[in-house]
N, C-alpha and C. Protein backbone atom coordinates (compact mmCIF):
# COMPACT_ATOMS: atom_id res chain seq x y z
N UNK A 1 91.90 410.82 90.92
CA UNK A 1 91.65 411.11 89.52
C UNK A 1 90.18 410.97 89.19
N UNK A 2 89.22 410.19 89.54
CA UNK A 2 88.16 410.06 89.43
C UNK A 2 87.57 410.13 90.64
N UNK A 3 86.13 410.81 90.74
CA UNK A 3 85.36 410.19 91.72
C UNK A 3 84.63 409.02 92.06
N UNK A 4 83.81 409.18 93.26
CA UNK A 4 83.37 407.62 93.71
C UNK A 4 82.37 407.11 92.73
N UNK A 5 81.64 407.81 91.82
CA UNK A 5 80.85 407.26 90.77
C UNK A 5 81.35 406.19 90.37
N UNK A 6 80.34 405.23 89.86
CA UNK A 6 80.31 404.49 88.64
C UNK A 6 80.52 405.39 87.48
N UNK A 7 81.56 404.15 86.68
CA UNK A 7 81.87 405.37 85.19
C UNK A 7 81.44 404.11 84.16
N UNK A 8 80.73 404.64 83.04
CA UNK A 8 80.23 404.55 81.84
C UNK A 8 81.14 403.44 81.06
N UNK A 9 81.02 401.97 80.31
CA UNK A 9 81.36 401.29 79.58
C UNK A 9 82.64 401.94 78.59
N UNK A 10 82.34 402.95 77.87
CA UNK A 10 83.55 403.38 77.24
C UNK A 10 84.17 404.24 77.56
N UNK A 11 83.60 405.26 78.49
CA UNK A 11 84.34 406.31 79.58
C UNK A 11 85.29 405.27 80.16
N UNK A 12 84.81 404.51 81.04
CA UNK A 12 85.87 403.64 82.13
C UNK A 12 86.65 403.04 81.40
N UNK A 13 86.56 402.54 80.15
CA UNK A 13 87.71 401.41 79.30
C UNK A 13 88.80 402.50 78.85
N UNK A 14 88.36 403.45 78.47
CA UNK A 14 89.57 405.07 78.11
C UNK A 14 90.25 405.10 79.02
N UNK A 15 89.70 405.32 80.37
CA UNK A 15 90.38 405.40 81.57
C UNK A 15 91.26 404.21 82.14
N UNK A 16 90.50 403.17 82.22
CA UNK A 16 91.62 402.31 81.75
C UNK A 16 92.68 402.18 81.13
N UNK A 17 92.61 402.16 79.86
CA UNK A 17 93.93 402.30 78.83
C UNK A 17 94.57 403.49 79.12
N UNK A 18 94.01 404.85 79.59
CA UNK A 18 95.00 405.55 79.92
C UNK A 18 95.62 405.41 80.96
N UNK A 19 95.28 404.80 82.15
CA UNK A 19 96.04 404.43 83.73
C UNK A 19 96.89 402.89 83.05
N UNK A 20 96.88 402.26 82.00
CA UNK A 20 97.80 401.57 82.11
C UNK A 20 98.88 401.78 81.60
N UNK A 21 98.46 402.73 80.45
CA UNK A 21 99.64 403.32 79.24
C UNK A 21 100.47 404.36 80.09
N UNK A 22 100.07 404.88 81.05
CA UNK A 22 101.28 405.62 81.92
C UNK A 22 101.94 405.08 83.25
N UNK A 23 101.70 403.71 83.33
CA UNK A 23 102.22 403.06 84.58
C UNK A 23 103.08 402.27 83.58
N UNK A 24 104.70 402.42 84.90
CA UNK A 24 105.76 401.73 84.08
C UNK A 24 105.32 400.27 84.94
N UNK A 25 104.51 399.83 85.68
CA UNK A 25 104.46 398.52 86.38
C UNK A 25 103.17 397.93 86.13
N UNK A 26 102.28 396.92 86.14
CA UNK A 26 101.77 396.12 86.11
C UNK A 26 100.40 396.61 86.88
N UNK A 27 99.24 396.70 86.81
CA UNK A 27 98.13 397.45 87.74
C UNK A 27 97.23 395.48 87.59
N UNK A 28 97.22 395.36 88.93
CA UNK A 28 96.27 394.45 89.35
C UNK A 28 94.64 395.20 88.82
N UNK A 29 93.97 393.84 88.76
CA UNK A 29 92.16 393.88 87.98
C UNK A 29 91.93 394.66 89.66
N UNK A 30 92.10 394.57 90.29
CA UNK A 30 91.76 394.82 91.89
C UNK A 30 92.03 396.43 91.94
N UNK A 31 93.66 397.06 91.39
CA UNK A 31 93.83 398.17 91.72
C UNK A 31 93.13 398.95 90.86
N UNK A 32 93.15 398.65 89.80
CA UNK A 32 91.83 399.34 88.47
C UNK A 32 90.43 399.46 88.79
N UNK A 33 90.01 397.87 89.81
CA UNK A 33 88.62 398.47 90.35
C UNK A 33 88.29 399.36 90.89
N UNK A 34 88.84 399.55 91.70
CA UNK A 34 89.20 400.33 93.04
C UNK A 34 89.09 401.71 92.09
N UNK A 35 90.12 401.90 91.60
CA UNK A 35 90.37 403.50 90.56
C UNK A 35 88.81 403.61 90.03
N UNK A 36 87.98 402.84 89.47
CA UNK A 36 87.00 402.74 88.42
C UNK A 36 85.62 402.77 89.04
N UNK A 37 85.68 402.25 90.79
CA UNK A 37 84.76 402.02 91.34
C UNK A 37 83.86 400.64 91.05
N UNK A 38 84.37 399.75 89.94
CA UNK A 38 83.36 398.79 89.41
C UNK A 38 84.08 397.52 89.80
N UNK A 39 83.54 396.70 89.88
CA UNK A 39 84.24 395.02 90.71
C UNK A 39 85.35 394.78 89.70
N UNK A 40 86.04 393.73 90.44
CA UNK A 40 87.25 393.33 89.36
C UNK A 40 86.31 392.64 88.03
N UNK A 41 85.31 391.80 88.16
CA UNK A 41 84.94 391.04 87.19
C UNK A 41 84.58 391.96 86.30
N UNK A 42 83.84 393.26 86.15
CA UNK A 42 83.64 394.32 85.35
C UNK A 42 85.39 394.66 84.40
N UNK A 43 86.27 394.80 85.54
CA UNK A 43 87.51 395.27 85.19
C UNK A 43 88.31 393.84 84.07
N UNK A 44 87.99 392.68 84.09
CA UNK A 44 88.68 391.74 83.17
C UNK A 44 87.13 391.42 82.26
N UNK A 45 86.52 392.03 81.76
CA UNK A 45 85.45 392.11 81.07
C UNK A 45 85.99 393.46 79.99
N UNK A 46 86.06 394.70 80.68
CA UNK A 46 86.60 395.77 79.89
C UNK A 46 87.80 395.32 79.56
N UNK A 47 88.99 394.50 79.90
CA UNK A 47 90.12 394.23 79.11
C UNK A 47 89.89 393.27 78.14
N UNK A 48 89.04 392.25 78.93
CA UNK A 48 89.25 391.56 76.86
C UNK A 48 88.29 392.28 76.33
N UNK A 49 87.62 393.37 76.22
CA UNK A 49 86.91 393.86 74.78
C UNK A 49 88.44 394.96 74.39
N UNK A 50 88.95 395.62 75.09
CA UNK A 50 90.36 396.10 74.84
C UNK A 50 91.34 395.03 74.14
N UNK A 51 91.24 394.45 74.53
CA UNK A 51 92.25 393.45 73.78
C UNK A 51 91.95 392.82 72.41
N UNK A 52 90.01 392.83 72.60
CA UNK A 52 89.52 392.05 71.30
C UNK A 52 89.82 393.27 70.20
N UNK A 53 90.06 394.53 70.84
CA UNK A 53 90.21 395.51 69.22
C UNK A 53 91.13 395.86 69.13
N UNK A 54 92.64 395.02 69.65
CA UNK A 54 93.35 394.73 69.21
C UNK A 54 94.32 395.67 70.36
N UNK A 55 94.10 396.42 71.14
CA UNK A 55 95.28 397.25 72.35
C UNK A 55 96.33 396.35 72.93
N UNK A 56 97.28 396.29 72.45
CA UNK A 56 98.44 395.67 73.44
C UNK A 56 98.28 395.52 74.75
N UNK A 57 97.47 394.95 75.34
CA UNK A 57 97.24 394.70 76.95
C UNK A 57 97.82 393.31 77.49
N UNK A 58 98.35 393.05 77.79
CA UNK A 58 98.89 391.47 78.19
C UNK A 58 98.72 391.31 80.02
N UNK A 59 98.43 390.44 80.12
CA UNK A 59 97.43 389.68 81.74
C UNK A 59 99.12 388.98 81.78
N UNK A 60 99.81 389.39 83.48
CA UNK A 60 100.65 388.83 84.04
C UNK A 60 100.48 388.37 85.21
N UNK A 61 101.14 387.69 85.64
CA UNK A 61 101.14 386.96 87.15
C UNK A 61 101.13 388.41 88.28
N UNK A 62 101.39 389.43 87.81
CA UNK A 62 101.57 390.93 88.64
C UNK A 62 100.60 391.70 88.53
N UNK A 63 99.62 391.60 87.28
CA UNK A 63 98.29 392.13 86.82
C UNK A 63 98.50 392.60 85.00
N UNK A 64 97.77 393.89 84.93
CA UNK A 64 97.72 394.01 83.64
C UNK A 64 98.77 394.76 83.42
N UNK A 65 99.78 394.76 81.80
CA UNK A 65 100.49 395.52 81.44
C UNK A 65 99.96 395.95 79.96
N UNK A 66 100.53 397.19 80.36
CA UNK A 66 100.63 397.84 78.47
C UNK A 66 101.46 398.07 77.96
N UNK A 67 101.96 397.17 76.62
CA UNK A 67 102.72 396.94 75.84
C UNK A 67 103.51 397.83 75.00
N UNK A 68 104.24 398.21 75.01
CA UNK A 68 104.92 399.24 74.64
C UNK A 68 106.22 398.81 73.40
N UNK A 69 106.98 399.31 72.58
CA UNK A 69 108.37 399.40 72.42
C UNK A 69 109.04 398.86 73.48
N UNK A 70 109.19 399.91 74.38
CA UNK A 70 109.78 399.52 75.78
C UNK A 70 110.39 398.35 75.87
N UNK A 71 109.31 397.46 75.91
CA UNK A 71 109.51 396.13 76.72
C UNK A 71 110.23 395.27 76.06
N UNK A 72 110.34 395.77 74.30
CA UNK A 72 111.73 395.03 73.90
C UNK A 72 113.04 394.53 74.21
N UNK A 73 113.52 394.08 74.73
CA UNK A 73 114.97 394.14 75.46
C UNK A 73 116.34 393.78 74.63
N UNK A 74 115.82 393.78 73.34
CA UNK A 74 116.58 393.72 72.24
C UNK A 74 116.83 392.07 71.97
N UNK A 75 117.35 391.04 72.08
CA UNK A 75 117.15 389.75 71.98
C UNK A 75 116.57 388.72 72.57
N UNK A 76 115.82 387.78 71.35
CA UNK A 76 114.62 386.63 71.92
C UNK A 76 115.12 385.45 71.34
N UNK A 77 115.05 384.68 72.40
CA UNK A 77 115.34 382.98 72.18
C UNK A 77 113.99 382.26 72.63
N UNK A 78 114.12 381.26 72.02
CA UNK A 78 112.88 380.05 72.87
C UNK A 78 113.86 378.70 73.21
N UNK A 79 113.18 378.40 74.20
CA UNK A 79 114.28 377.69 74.98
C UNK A 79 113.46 376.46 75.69
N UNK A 80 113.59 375.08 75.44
CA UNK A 80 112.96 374.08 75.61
C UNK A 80 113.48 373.51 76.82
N UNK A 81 112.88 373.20 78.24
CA UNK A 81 113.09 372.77 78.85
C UNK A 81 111.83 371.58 79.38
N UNK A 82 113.07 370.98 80.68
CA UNK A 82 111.75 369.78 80.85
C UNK A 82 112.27 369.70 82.78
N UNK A 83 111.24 369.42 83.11
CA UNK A 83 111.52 369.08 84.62
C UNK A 83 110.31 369.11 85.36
N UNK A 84 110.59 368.32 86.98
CA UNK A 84 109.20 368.87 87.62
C UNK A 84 108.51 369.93 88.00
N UNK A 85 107.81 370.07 88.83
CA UNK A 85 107.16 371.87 88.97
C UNK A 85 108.10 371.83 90.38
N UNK A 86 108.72 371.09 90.82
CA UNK A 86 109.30 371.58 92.01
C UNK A 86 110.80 372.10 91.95
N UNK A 87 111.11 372.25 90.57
CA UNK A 87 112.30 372.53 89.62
C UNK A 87 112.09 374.37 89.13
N UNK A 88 110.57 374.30 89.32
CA UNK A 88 110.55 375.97 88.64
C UNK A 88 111.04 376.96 89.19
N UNK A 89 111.25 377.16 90.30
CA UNK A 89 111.66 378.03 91.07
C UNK A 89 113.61 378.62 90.50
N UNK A 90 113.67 377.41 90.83
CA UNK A 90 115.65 376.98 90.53
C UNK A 90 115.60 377.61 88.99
N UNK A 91 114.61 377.24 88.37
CA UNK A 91 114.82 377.68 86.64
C UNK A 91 114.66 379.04 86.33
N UNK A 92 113.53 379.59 86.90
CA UNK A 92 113.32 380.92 86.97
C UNK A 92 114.33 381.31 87.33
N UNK A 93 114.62 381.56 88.47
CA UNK A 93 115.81 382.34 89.42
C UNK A 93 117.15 382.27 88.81
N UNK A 94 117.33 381.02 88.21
CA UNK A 94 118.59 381.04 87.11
C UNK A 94 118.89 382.08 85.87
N UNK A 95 117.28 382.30 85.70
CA UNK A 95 117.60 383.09 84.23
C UNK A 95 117.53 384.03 84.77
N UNK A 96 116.35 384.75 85.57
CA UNK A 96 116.49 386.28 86.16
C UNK A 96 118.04 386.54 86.94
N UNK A 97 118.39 385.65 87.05
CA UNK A 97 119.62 386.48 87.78
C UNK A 97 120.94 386.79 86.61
N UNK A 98 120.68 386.53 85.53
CA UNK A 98 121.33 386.87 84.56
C UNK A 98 120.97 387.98 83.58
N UNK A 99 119.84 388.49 84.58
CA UNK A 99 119.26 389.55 83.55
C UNK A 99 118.33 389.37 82.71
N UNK A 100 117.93 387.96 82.39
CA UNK A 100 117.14 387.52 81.12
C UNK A 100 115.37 387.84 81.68
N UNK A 101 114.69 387.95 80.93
CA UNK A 101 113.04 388.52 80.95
C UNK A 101 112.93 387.26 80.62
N UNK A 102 112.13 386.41 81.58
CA UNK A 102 111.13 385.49 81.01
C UNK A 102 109.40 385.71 80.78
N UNK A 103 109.79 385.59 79.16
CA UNK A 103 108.12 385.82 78.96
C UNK A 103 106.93 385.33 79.04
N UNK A 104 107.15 384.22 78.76
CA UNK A 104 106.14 382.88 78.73
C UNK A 104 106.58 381.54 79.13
N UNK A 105 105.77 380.82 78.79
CA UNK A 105 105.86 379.31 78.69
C UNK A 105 104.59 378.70 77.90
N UNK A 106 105.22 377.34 77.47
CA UNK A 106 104.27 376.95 76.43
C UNK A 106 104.39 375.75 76.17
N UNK A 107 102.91 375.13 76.08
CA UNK A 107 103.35 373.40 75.71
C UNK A 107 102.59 373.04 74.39
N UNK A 108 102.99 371.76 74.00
CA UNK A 108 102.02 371.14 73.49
C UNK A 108 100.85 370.41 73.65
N UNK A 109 100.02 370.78 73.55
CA UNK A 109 98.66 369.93 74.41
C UNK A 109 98.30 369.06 73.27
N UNK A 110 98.14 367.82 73.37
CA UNK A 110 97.36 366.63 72.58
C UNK A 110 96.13 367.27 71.54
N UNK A 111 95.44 368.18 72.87
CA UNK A 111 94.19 368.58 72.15
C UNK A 111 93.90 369.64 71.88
N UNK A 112 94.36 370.43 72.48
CA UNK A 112 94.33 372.01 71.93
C UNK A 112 95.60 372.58 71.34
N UNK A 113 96.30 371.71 71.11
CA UNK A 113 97.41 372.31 70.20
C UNK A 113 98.57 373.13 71.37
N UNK A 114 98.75 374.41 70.84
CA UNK A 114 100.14 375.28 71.64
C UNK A 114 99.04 376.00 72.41
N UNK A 115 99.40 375.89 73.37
CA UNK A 115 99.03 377.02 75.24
C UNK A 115 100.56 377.37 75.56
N UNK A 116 99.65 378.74 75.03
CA UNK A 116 101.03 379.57 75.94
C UNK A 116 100.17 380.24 76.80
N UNK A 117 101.06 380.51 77.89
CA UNK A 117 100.73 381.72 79.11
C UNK A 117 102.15 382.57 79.56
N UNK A 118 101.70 383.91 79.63
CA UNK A 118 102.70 384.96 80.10
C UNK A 118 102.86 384.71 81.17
N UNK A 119 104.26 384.91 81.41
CA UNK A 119 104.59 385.14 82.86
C UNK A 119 105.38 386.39 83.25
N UNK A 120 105.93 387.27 82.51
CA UNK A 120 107.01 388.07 82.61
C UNK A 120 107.14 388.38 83.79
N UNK A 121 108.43 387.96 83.85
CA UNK A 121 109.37 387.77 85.15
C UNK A 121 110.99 388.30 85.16
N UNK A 122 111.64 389.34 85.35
CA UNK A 122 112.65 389.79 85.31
C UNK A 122 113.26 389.69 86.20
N UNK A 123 113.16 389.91 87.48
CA UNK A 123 113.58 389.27 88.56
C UNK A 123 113.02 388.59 90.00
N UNK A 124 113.98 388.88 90.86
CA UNK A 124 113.84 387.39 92.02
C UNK A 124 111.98 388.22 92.68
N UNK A 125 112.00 389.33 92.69
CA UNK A 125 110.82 389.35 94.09
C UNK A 125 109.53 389.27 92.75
N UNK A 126 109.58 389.25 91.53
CA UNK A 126 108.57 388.92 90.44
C UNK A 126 108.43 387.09 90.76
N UNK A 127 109.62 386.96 90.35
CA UNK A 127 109.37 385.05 90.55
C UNK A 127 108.73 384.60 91.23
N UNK A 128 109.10 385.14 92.65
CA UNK A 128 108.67 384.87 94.39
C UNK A 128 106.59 385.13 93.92
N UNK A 129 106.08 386.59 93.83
CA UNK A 129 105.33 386.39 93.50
C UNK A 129 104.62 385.46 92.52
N UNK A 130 105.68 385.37 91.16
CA UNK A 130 104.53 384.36 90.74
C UNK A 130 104.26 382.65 91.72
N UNK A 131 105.04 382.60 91.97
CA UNK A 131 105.04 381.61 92.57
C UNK A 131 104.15 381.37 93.90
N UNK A 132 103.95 382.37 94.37
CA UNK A 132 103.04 382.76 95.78
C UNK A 132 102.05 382.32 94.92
N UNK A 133 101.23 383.50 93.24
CA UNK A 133 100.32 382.87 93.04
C UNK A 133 99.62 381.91 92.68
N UNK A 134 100.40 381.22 92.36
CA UNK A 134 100.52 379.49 92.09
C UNK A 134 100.13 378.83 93.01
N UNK A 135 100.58 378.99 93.81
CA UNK A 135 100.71 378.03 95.59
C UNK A 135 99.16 378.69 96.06
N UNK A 136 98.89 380.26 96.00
CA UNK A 136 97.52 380.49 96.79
C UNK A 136 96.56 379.93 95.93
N UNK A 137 96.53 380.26 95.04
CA UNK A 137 95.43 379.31 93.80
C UNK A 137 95.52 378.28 93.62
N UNK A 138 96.29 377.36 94.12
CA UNK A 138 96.32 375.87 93.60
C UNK A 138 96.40 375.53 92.56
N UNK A 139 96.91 376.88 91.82
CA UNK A 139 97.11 376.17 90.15
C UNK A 139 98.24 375.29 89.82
N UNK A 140 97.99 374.48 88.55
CA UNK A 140 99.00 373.74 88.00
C UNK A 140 99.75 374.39 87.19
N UNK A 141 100.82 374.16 87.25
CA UNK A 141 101.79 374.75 85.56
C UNK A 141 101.58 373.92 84.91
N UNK A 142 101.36 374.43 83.88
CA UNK A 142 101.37 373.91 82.11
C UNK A 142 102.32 372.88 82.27
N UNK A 143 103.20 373.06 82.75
CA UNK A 143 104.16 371.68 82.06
C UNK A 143 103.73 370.70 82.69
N UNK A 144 102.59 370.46 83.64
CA UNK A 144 102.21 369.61 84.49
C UNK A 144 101.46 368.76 83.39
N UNK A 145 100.88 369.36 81.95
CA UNK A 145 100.05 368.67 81.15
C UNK A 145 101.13 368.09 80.10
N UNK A 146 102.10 368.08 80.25
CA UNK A 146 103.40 367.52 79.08
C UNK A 146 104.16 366.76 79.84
N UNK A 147 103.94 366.16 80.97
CA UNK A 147 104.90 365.82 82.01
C UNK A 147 106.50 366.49 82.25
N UNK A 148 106.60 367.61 82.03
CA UNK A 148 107.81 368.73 82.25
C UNK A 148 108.20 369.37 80.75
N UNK A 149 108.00 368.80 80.03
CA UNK A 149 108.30 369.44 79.17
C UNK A 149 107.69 370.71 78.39
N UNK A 150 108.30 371.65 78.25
CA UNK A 150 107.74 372.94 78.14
C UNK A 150 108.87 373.85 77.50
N UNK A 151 108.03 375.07 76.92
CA UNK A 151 109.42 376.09 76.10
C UNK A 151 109.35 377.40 77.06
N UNK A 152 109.99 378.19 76.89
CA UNK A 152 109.68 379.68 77.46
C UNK A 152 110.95 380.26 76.32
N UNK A 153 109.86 381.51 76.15
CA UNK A 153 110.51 382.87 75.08
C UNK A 153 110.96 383.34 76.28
N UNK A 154 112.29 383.80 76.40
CA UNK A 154 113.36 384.54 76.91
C UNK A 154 113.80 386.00 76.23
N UNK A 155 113.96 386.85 76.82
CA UNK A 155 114.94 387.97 76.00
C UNK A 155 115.82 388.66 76.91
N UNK A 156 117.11 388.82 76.69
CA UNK A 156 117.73 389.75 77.11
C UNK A 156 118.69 390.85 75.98
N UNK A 157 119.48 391.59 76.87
CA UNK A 157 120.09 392.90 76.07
C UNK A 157 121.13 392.40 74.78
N UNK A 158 121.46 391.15 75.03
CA UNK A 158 122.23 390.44 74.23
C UNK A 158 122.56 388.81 73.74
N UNK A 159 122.98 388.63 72.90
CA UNK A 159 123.01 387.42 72.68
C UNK A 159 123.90 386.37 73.32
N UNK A 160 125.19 386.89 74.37
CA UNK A 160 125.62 385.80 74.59
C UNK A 160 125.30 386.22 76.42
N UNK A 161 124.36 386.94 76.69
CA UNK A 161 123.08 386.13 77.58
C UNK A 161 122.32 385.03 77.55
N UNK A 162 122.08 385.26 76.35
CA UNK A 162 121.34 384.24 75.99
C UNK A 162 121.89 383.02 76.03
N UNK A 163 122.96 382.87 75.54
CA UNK A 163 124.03 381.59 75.37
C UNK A 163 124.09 381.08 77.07
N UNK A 164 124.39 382.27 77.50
CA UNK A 164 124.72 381.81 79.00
C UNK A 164 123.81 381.35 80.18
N UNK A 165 122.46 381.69 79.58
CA UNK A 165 121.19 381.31 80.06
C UNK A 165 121.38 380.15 79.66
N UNK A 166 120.93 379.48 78.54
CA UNK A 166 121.23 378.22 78.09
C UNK A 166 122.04 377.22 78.89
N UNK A 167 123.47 377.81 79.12
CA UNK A 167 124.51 377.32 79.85
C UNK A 167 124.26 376.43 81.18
N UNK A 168 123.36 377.67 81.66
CA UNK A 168 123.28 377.13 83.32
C UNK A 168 121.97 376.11 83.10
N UNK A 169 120.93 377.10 82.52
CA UNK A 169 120.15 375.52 82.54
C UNK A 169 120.48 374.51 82.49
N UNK A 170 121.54 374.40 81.10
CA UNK A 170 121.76 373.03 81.00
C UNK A 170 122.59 372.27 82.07
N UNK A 171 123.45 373.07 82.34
CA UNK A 171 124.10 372.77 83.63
C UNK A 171 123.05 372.02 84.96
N UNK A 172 121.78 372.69 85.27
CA UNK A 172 121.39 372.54 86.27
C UNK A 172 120.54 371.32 85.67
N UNK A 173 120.48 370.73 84.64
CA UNK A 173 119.75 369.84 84.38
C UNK A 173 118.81 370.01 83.71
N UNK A 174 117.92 371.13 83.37
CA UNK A 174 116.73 371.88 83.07
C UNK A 174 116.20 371.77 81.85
N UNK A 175 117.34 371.49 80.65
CA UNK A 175 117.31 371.83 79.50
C UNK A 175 116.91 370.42 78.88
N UNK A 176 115.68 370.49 77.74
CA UNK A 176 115.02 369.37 77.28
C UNK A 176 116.54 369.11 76.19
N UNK A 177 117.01 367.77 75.57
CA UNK A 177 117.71 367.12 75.21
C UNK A 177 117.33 366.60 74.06
């Protein structure tokens, strides 16, 4: 679609938003460079000025998505859980296998108030990745700063998904009390 040139500050951010607005999947800062010719750090530089004027762009554990209708799935719960990080896996995999979209997670921090971070995760080989990127980065999960306790916005096609999400968590222990 483009050639090997370097492309222009608001040429390349168009191009951008248009390669994300027609991908039904997630485009890594890496696969956009590549398309754009310009380093990834150029490529998460042009998304938050996209984002600062307001474009539905949301940063996932899979890369960038564009926000659509779409991604509605018709019902949203928030759902308080608590446990260790060696528990996330079991929690995730519980709800994706019921169909449920996990969107986020979110704590309370002492000092900065609510941190949320996206995760959208629908199913098992999404989880697996986020979780790869966790483990290659050495990052912490958020709930690591609340000692487990943490929420995640959920949605699925219906409400007594939702119920039944609930269910097993609580079942498996998961669910803050």
């Amino acid at each position: 679609m483009t050639d090997k040139k370097k492309l222009a500050g608001e040429e390349r951010r168009s191009l951008l938003l248009n390669w994300l607005q027609h991908e039904n999947k997630p485009l890594t800062g890496s696969e956009l460079a590549k398309k754009a010719s310009v380093s990834r750090q150029v490529i998460v530089g042009d998304i938050t000025l996209l984002k600062a004027r307001g474009v539905p762009i949301m940063a996932t554990s899979q890369g960038y998505l564009y926000l659509t209708n779409q991604e509605e799935t018709g019902y949203e719960r928030i759902v308080a859980c608590v446990h260790p990080p060696d528990k996330t896996e079991e929690e995730l995999l519980l709800l994706v296998d019921l169909g449920v979209l996990v969107k986020d997670v979110k704590v309370e921090h002492p000092v900065y108030g609510d941190l949320t971070a996206s995760i959208m995760v629908s199913n098992r080989k999404e989880v697996l990745h986020f979780l790869e990127k966790i483990n290659e980065t050495n990052a912490a999960y958020l709930s690591e700063l609340t000692s487990g306790v943490h929420l995640h916005t959920i949605s699925a096609k219906d409400e007594a998904t939702l119920d039944e999400a609930e269910q097993v968590l609580d079942k498996a222990g998961l669910l803050l009390e």
